[in-house]
N, C-alpha and C. Protein backbone atom coordinates (compact mmCIF):
# COMPACT_ATOMS: atom_id res chain seq x y z
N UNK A 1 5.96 7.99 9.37
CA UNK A 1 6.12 6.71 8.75
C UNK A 1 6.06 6.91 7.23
N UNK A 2 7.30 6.18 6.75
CA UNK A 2 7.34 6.49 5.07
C UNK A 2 6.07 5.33 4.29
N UNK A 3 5.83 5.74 3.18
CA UNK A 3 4.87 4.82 2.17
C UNK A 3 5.53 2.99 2.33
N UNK A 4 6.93 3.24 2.28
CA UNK A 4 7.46 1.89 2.38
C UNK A 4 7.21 1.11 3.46
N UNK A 5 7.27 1.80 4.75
CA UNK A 5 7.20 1.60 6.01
C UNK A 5 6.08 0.88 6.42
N UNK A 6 4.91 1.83 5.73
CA UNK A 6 3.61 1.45 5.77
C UNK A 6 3.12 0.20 5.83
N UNK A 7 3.28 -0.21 4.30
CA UNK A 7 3.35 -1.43 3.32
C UNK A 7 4.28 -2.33 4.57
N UNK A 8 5.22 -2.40 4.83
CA UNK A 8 6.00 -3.04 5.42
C UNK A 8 5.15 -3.79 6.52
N UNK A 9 4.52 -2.74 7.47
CA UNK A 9 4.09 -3.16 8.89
C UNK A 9 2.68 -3.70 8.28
N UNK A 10 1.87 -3.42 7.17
CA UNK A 10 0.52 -4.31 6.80
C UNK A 10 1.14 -5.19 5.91
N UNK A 11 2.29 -5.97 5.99
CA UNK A 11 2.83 -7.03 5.47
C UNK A 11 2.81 -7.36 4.06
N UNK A 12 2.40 -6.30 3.64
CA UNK A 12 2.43 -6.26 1.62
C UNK A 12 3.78 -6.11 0.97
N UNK A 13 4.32 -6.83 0.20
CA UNK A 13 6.06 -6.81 -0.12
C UNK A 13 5.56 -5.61 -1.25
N UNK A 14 5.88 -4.36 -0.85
CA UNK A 14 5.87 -3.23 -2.24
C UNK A 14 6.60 -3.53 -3.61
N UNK A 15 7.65 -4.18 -3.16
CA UNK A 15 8.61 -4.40 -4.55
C UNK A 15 7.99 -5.51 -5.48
N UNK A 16 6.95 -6.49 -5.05
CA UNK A 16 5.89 -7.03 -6.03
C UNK A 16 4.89 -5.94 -6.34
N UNK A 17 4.03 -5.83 -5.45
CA UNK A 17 3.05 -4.78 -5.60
C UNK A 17 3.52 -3.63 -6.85
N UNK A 18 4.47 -3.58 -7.15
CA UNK A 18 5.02 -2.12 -7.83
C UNK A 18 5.20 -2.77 -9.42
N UNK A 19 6.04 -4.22 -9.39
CA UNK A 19 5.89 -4.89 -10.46
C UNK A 19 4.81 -5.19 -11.15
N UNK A 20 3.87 -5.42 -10.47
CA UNK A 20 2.31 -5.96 -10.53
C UNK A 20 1.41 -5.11 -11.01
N UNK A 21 1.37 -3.56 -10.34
CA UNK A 21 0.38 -2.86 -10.79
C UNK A 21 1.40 -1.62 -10.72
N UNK A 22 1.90 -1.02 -11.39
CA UNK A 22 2.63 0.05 -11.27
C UNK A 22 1.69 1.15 -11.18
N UNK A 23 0.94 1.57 -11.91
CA UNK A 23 -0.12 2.75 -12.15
C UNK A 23 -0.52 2.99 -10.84
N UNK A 24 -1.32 2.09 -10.24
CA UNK A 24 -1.66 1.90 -8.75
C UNK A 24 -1.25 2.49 -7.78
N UNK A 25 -0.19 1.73 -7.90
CA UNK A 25 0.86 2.02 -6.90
C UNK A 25 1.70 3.57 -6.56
N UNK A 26 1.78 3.76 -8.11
CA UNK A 26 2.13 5.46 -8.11
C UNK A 26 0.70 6.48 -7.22
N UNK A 27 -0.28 5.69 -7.80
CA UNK A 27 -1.64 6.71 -7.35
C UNK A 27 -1.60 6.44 -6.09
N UNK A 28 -1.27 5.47 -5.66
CA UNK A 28 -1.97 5.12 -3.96
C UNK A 28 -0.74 5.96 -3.06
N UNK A 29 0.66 6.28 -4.02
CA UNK A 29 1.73 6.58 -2.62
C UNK A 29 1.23 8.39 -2.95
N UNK A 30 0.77 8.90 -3.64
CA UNK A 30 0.60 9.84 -4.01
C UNK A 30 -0.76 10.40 -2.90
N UNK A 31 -1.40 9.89 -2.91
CA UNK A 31 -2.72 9.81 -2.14
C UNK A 31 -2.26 9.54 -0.56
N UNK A 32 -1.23 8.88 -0.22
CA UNK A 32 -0.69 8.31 1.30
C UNK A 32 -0.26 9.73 0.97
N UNK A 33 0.63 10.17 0.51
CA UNK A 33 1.42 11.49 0.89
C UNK A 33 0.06 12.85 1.53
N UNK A 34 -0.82 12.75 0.49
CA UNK A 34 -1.53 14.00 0.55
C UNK A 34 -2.54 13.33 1.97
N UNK A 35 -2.88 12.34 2.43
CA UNK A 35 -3.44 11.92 3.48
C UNK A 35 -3.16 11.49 4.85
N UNK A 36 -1.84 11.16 4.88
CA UNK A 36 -1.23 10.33 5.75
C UNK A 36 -1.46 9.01 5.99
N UNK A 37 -0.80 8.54 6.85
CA UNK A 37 -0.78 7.12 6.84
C UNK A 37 -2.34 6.53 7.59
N UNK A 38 -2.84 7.45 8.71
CA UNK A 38 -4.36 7.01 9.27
C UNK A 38 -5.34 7.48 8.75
N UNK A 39 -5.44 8.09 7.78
CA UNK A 39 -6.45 8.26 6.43
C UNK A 39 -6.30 7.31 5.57
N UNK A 40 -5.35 7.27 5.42
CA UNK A 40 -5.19 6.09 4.17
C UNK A 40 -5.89 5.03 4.88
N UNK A 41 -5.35 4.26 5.90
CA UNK A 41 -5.22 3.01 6.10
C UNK A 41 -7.12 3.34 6.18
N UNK A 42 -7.30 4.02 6.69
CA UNK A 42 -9.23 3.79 6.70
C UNK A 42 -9.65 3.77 5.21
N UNK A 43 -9.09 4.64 4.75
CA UNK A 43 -9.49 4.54 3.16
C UNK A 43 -9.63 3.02 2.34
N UNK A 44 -8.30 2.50 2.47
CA UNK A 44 -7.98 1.02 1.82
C UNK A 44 -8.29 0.27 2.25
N UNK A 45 -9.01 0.49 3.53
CA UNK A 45 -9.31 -0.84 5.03
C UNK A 45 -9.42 -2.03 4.13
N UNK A 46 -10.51 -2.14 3.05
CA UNK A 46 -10.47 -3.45 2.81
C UNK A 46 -9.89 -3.95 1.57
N UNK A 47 -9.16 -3.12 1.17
CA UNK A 47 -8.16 -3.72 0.14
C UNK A 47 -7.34 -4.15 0.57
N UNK A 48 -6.43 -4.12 1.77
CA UNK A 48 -5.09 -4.44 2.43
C UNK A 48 -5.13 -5.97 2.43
N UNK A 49 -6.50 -6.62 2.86
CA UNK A 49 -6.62 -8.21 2.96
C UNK A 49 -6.14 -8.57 1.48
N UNK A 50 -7.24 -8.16 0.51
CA UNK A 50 -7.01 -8.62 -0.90
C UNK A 50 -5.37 -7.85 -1.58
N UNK A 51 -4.72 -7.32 -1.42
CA UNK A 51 -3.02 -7.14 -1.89
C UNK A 51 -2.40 -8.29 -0.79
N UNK A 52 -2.75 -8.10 1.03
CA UNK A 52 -1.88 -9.28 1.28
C UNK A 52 -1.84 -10.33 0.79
N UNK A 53 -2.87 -11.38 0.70
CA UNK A 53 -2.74 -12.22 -0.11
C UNK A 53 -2.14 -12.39 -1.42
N UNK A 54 -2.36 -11.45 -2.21
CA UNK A 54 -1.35 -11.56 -3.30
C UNK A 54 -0.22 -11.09 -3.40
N UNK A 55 0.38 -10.15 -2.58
CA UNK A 55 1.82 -10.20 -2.96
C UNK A 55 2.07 -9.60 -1.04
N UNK A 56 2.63 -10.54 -0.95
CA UNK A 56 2.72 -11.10 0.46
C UNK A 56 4.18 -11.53 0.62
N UNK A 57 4.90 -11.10 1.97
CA UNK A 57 6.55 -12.02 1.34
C UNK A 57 6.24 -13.39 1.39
């Protein structure tokens, strides 16, 4: 599953997210790469609530 993919299925629109916090966003796909997608997602567990809400389609 790609970084986009990811984002996709935990319902976060990346193409805000990327506008919004670019820096971030570079660090976090960088970090998905070197972890995979079920590291990550434990990693961010509770950030995913706080980005859906804000940039959400």
């Amino acid at each position: 599953m790609s970084f986009e993919e990811f984002f996709v299925k935990k319902k976060i629109n990346l193409q805000k997210f990327m506008e919004q916090e670019a820096a971030l966003c570079k660090k976090l796909e960088i970090e998905y790469a070197e972890m995979g997608p079920k590291s990550f997602d434990h990693s961010y567990k509770f950030l995913f609530n706080k980005w859906r809400r804000k940039y959400s389609y």
